[in-house]
Protein backbone atom coordinates (compact mmCIF):
# COMPACT_ATOMS: atom_id res chain seq x y z
CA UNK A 1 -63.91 -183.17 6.38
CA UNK A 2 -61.31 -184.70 8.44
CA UNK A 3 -62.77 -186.35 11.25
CA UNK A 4 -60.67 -185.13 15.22
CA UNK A 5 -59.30 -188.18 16.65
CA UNK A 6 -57.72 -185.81 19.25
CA UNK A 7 -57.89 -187.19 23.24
CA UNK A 8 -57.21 -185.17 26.34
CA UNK A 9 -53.58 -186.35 25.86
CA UNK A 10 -52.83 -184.89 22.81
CA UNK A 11 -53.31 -181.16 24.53
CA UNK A 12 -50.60 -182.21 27.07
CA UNK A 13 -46.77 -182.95 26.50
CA UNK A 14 -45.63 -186.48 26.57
CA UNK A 15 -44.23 -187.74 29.75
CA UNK A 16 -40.60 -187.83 28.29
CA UNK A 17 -41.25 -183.42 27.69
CA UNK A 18 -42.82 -182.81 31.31
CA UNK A 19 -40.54 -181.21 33.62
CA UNK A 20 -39.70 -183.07 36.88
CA UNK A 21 -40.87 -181.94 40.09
CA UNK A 22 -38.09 -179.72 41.50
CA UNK A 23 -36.48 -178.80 38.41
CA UNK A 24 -35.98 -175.12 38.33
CA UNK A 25 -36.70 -172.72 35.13
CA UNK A 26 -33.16 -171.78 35.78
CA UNK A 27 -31.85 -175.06 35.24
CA UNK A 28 -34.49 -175.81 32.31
CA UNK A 29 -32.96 -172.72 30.67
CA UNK A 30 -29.31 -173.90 31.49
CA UNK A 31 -29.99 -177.49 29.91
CA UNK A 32 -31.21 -175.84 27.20
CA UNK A 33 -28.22 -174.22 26.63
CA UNK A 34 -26.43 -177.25 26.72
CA UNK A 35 -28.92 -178.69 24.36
CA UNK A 36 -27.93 -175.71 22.00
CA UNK A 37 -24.58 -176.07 22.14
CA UNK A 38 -24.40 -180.05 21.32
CA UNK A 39 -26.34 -178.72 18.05
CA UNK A 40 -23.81 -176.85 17.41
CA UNK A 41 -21.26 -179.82 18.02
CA UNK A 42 -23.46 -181.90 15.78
CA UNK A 43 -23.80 -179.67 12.54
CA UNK A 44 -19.43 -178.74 13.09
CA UNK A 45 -19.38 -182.54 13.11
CA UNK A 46 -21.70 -182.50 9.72
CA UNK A 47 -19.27 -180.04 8.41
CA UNK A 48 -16.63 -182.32 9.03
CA UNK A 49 -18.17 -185.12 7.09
CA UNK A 50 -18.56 -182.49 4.24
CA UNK A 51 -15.17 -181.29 4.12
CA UNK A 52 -13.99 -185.16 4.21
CA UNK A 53 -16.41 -185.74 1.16
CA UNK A 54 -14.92 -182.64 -0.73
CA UNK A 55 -12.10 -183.01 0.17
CA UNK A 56 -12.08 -186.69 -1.36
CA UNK A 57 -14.04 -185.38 -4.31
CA UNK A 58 -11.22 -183.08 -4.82
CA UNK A 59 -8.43 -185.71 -4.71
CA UNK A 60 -10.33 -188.30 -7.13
CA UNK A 61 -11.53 -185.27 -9.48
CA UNK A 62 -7.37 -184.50 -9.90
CA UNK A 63 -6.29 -187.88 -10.55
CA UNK A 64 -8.62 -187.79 -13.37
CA UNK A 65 -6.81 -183.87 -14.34
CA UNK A 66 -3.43 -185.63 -13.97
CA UNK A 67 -4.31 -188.78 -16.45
CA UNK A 68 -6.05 -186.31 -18.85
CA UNK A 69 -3.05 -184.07 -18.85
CA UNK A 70 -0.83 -187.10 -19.46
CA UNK A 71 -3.18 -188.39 -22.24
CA UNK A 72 -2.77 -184.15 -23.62
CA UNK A 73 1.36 -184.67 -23.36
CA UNK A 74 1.70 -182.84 -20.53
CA UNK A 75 4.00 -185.79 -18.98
CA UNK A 76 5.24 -183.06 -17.19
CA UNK A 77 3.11 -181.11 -15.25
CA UNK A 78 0.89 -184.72 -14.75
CA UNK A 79 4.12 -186.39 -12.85
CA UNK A 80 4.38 -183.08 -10.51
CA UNK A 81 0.33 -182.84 -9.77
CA UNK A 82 0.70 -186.27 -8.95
CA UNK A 83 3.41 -186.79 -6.97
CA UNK A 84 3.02 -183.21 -5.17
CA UNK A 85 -0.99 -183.54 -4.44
CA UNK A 86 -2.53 -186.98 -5.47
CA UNK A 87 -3.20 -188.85 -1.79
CA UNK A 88 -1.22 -185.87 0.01
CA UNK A 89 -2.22 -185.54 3.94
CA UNK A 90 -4.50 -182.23 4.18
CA UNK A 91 -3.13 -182.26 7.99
CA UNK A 92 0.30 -183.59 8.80
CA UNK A 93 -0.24 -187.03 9.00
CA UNK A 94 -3.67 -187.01 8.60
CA UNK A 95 -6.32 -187.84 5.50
CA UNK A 96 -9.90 -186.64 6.50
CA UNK A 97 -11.30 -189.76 7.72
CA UNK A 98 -8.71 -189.73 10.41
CA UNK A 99 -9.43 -186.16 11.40
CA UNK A 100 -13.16 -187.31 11.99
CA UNK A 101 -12.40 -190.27 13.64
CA UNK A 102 -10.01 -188.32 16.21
CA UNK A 103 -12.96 -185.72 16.72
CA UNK A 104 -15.28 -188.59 16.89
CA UNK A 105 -13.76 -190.54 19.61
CA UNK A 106 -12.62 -187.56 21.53
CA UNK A 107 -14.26 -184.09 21.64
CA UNK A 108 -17.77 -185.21 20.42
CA UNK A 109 -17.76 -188.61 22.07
CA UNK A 110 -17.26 -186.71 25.18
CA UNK A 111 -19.07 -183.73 24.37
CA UNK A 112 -22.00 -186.42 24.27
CA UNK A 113 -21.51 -188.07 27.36
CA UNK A 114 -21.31 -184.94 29.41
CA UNK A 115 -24.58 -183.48 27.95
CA UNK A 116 -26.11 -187.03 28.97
CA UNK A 117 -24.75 -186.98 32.51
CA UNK A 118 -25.98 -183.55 32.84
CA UNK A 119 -29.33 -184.67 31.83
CA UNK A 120 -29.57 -187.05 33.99
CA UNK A 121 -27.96 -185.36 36.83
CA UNK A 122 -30.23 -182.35 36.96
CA UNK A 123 -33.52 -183.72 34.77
CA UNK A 124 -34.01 -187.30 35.18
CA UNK A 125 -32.70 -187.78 31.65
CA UNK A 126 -35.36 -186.06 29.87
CA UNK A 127 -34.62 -184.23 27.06
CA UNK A 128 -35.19 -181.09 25.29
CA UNK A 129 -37.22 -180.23 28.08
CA UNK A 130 -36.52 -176.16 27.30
CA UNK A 131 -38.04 -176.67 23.76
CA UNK A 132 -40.76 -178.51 25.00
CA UNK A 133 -41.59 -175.72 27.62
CA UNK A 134 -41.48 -172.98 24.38
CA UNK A 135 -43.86 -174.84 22.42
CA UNK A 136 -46.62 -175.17 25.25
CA UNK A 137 -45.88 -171.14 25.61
CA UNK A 138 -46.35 -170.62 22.18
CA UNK A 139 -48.72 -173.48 20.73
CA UNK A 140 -52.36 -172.20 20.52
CA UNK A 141 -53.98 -174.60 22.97
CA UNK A 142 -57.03 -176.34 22.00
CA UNK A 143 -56.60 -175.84 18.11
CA UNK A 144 -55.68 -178.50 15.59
CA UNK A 145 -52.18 -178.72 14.05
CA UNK A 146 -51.27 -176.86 17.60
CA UNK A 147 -51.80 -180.32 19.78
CA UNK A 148 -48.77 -181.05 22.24
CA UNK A 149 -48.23 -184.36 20.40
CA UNK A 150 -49.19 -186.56 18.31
């Protein structure tokens, strides 16, 4: 049997999860929103990084159609896959990387900094301070595998 190494502490958040004094549950609720939607930011930025790979995948994948097609005699239809789609911008002007690096350094760089500011505007900085609320709601307090942390 597993022995409880449990304290006191372990039944109450962290310091970094406890609400400040004179932070409102409207304002816990509102940075939790804000918390949400920089999720959201995060996995369309993931997305990104997958279409860039695919996309990629998809470019290197018909270079190797063109040369077997050229291999097959199909001089052909190899010289127009290659010259129409082999390296070709999937955004005027742009390969993938350099859509994700304009996203990067603009909408999510600043999408990040104004979710920080916020933070630390209205909540000392603390973080996911909404979640950490929901779990002491929820948690069973008291019970093992239910502790506030570790």
């Amino acid at each position: 049997m597993d022995e409880d190494h449990r304290t006191e502490d372990h039944d109450r958040p962290a310091p970094e999860h406890r609400i400040p004094d004179g932070v409102d549950a409207a304002t816990v609720e509102a940075l939790g929103k804000l918390s949400e939607a920089l999720e959201l930011v995060e996995d369309a930025r993931g997305s990104l990084y997958n279409f860039h790979r695919k996309t990629g995948g998809a470019d290197l994948a018909l270079g190797e159609a063109v040369e077997m097609l050229r291999s097959a005699g199909h001089e052909d239809v190899a010289t127009r896959l290659e010259e129409e789609l082999v390296g070709r911008n999937v955004i005027e002007g742009r390969w993938t990387f350099q859509i994700i690096e304009d996203y990067d350094d603009g909408y999510y760089t600043e999408f990040r900094r104004q979710e920080a500011a916020a933070r630390n505007e209205l909540a000392s900085g603390k973080r996911h301070l909404h979640e950490a609320r929901m779990k002491e709601e929820r948690r069973t307090h008291g019970k093992r595998h239910h502790e506030a942390r570790p």
